[in-house]
PDB file of N, CA and C in Angstrom:
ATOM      1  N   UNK A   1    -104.668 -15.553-126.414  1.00  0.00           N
ATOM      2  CA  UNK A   1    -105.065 -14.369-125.688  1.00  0.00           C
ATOM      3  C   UNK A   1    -103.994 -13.309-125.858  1.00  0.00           C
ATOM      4  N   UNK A   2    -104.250 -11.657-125.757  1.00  0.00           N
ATOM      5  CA  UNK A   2    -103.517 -11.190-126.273  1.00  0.00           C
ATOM      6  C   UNK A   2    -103.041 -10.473-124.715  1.00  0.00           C
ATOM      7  N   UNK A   3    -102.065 -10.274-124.214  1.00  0.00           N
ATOM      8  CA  UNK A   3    -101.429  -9.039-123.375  1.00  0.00           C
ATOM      9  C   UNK A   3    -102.238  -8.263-122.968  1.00  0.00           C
ATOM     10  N   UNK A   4    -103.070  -7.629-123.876  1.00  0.00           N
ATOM     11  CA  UNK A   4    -103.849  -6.283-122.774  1.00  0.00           C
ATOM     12  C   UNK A   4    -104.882  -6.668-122.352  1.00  0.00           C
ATOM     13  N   UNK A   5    -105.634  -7.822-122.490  1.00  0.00           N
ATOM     14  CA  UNK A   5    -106.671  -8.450-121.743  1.00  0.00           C
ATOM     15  C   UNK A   5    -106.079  -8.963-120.118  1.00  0.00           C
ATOM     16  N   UNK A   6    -105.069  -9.149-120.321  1.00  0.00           N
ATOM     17  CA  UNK A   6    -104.056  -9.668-118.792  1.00  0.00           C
ATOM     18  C   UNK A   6    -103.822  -8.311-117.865  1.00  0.00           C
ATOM     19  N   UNK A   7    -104.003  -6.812-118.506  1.00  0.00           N
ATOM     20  CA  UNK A   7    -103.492  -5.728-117.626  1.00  0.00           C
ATOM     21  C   UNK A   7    -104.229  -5.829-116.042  1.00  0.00           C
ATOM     22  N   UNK A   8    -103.397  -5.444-115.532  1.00  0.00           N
ATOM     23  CA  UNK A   8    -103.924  -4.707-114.121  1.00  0.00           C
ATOM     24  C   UNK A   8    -104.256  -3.451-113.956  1.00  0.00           C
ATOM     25  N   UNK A   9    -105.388  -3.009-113.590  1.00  0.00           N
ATOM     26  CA  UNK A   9    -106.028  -1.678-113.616  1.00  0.00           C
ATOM     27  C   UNK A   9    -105.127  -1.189-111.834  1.00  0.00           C
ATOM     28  N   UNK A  10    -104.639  -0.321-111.969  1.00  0.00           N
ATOM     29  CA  UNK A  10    -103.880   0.419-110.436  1.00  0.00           C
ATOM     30  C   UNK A  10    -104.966   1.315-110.585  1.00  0.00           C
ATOM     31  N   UNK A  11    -105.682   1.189-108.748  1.00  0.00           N
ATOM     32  CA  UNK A  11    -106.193   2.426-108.179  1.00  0.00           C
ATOM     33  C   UNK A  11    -105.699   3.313-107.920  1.00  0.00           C
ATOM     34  N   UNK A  12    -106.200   4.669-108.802  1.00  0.00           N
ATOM     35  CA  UNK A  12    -105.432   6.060-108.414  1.00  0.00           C
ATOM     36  C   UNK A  12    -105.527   6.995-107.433  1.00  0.00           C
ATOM     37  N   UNK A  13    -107.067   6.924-107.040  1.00  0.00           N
ATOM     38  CA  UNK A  13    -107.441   7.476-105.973  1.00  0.00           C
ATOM     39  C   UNK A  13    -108.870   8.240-106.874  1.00  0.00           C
ATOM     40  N   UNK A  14    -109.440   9.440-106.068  1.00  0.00           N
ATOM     41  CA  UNK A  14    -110.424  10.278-106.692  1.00  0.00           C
ATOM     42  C   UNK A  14    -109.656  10.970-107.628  1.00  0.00           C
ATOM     43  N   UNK A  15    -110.302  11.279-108.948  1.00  0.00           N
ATOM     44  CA  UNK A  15    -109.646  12.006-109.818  1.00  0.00           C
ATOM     45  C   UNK A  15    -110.029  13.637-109.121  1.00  0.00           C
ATOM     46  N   UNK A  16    -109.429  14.694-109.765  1.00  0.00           N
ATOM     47  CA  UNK A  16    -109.078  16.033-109.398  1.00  0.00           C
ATOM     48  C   UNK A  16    -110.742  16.913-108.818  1.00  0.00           C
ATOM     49  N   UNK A  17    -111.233  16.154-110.020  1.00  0.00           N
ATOM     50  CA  UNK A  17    -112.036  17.288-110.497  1.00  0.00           C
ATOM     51  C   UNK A  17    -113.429  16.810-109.527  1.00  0.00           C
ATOM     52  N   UNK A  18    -113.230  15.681-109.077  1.00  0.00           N
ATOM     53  CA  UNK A  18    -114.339  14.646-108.348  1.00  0.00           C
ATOM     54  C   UNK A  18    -114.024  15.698-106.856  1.00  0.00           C
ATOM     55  N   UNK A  19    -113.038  15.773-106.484  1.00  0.00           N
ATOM     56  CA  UNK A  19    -112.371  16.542-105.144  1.00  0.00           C
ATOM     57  C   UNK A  19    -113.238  17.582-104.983  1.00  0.00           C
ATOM     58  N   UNK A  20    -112.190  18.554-106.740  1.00  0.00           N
ATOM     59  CA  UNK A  20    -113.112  19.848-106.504  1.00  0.00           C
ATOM     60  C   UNK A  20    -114.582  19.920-106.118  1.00  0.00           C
ATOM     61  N   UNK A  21    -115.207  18.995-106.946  1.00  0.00           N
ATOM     62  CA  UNK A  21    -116.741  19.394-107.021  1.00  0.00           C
ATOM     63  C   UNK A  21    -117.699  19.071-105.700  1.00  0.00           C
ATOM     64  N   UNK A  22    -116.705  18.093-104.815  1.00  0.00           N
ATOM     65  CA  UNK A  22    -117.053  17.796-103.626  1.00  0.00           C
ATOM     66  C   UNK A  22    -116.918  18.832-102.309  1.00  0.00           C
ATOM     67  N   UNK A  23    -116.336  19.756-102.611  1.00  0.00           N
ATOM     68  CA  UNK A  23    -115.370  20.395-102.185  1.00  0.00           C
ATOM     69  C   UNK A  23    -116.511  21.702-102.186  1.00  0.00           C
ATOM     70  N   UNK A  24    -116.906  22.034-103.800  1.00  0.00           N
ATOM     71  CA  UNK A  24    -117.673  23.435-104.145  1.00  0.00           C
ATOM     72  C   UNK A  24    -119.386  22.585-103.170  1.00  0.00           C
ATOM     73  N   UNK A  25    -119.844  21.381-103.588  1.00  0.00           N
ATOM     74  CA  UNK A  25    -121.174  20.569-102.862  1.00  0.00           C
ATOM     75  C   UNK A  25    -121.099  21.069-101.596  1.00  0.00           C
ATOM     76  N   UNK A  26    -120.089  20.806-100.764  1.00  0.00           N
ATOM     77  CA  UNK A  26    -119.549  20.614 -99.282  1.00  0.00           C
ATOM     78  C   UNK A  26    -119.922  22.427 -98.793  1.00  0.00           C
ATOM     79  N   UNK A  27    -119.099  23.175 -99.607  1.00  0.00           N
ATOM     80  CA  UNK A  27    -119.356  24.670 -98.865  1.00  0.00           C
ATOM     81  C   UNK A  27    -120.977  25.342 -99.460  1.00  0.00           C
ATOM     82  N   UNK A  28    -121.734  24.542-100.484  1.00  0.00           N
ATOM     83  CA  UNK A  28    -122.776  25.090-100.767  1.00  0.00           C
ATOM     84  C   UNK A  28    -123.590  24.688 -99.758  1.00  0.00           C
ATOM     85  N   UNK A  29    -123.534  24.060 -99.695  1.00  0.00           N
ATOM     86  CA  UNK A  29    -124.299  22.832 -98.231  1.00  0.00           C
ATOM     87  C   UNK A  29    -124.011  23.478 -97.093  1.00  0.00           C
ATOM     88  N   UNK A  30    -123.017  24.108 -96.749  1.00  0.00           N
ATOM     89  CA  UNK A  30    -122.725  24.719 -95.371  1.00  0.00           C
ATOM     90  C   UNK A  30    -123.207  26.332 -95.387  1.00  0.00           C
ATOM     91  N   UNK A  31    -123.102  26.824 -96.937  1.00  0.00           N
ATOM     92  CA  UNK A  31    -123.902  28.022 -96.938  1.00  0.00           C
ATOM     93  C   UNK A  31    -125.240  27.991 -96.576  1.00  0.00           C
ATOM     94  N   UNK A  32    -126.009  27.163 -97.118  1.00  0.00           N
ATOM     95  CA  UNK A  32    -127.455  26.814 -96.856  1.00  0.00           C
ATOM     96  C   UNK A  32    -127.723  26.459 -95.412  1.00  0.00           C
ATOM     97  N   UNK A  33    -126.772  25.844 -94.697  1.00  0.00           N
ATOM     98  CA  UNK A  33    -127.089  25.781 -93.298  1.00  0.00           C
ATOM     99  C   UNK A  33    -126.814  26.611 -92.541  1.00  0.00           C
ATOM    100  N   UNK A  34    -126.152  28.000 -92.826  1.00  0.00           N
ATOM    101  CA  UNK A  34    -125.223  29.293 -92.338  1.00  0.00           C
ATOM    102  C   UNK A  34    -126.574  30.597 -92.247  1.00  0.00           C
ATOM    103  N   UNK A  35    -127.441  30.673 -94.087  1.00  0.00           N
ATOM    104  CA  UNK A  35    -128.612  31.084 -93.819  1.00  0.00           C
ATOM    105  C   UNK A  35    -129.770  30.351 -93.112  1.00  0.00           C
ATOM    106  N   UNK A  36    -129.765  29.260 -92.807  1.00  0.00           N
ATOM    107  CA  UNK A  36    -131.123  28.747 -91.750  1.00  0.00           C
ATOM    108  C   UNK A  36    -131.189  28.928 -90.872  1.00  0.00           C
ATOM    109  N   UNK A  37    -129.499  29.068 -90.283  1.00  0.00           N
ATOM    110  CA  UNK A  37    -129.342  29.816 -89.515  1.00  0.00           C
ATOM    111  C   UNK A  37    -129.533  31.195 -88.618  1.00  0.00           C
ATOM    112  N   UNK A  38    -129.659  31.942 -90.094  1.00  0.00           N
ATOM    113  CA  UNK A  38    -130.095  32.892 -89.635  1.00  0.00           C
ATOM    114  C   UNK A  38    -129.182  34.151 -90.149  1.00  0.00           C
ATOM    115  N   UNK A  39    -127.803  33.865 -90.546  1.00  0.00           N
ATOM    116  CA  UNK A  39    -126.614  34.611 -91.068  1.00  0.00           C
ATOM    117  C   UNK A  39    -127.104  35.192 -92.535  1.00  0.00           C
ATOM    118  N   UNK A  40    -126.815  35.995 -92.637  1.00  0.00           N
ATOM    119  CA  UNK A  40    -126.353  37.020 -93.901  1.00  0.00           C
ATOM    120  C   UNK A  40    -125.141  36.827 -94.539  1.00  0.00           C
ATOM    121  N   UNK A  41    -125.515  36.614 -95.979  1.00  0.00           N
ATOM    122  CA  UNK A  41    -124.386  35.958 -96.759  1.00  0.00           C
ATOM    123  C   UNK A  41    -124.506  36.751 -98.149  1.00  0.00           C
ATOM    124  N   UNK A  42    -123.043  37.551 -98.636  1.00  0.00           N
ATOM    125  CA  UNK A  42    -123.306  38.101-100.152  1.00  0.00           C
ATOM    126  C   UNK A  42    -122.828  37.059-100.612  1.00  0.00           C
ATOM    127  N   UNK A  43    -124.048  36.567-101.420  1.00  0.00           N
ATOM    128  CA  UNK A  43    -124.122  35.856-102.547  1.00  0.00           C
ATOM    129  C   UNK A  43    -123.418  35.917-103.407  1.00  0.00           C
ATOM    130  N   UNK A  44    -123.175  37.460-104.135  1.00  0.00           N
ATOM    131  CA  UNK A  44    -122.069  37.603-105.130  1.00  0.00           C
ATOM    132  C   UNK A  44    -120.419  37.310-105.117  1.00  0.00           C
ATOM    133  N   UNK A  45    -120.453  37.753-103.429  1.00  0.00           N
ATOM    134  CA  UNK A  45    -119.130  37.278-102.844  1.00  0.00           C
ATOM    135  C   UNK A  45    -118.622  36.109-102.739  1.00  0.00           C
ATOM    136  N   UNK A  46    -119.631  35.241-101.907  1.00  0.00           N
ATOM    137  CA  UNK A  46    -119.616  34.059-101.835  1.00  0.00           C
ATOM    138  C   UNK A  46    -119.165  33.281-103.230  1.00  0.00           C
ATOM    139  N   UNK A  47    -120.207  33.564-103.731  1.00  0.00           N
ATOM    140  CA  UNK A  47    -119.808  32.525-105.391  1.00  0.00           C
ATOM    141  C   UNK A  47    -118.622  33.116-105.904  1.00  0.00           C
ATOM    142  N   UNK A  48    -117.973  34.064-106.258  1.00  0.00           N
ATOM    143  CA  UNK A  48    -116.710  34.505-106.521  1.00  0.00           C
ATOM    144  C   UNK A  48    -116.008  33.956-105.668  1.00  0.00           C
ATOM    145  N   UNK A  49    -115.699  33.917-104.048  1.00  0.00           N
ATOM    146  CA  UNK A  49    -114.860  33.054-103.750  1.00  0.00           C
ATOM    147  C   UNK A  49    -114.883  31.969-103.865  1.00  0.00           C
ATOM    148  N   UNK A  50    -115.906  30.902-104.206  1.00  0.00           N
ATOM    149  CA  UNK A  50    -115.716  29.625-104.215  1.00  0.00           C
ATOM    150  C   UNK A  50    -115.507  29.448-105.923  1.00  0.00           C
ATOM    151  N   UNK A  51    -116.016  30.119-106.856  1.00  0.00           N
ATOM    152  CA  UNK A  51    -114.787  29.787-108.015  1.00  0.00           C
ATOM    153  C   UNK A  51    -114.064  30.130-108.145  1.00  0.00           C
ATOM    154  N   UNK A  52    -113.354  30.910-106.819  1.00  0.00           N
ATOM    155  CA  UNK A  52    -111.486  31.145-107.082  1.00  0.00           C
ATOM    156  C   UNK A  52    -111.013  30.244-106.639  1.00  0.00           C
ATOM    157  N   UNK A  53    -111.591  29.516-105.783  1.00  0.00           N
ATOM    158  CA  UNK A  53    -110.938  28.247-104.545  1.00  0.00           C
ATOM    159  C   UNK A  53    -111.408  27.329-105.424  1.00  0.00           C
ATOM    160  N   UNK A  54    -112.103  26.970-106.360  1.00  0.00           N
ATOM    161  CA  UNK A  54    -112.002  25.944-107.434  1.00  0.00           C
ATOM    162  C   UNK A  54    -110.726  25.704-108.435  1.00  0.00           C
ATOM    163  N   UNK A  55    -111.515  26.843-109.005  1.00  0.00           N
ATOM    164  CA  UNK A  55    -109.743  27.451-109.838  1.00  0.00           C
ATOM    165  C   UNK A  55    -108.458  27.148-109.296  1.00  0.00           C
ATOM    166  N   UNK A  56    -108.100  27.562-108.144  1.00  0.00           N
ATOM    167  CA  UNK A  56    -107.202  27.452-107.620  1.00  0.00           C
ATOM    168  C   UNK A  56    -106.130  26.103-107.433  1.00  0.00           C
ATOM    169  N   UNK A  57    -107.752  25.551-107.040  1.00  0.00           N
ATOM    170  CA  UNK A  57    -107.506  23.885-106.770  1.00  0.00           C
ATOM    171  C   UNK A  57    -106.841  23.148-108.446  1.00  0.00           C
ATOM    172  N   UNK A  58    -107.995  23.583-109.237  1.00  0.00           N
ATOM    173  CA  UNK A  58    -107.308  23.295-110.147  1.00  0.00           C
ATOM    174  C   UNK A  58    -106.372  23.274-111.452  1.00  0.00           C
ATOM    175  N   UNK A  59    -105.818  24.518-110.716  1.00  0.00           N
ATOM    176  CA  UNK A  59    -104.465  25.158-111.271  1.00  0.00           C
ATOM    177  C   UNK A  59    -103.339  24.102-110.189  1.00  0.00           C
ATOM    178  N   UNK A  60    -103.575  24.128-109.007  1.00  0.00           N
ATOM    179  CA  UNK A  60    -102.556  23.223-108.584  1.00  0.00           C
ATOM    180  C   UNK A  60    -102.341  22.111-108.569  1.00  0.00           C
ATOM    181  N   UNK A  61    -103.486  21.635-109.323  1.00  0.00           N
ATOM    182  CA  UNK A  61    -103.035  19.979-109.124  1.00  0.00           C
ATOM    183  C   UNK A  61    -102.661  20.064-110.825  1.00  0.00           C
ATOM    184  N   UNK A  62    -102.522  20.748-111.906  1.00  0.00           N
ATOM    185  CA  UNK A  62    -102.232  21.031-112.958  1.00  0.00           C
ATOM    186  C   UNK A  62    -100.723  20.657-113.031  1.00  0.00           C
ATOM    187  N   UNK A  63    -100.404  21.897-112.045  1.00  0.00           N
ATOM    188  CA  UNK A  63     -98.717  22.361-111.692  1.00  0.00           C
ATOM    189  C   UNK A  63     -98.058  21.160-111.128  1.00  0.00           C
ATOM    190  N   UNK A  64     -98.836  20.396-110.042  1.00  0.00           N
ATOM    191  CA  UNK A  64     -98.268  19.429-109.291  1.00  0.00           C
ATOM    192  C   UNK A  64     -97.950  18.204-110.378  1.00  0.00           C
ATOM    193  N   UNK A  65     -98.386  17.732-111.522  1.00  0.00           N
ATOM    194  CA  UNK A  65     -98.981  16.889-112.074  1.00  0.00           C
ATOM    195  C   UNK A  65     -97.892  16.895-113.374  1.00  0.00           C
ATOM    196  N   UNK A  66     -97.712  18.311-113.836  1.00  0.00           N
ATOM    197  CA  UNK A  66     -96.446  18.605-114.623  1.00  0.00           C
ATOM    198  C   UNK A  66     -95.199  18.386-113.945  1.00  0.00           C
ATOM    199  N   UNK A  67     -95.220  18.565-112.994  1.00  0.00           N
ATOM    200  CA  UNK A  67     -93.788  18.043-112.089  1.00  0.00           C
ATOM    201  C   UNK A  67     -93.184  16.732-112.092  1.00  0.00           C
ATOM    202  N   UNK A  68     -94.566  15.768-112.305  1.00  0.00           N
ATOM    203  CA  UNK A  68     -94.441  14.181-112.385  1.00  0.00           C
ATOM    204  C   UNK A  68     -93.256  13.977-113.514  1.00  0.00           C
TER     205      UNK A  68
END
């Protein structure tokens, strides 16, 4: 038998991008319940901020990650 059949797989946690996208799901989901509400929402706004707060996210875990 050779060595890499013997490895141990270490849990890392959620990868980055699993976060983000949970993250962009999570506030689309709360937009949709914000208009059933009854609220007024710019759309154009809205989606521009949530792919800056994507972006964002994953520019920093980029930066954090180069630090390692």
């Amino acid at each position: 038998m050779s060595d890499h059949t013997s490895a141990h797989r270490t849990s890392r946690g959620p990868r980055v991008g699993t976060i983000v996208w949970g993250i962009i799901l999570l506030l689309l989901g709360l937009g949709v319940l914000a208009v059933g509400a009854g609220l007024t929402i710019d759309l154009e706004a809205a989606l521009i901020g949530l792919l800056a707060l994507a972006g964002v996210g994953l520019l920093v875990k980029a930066l954090v990650a180069r630090g390692d």
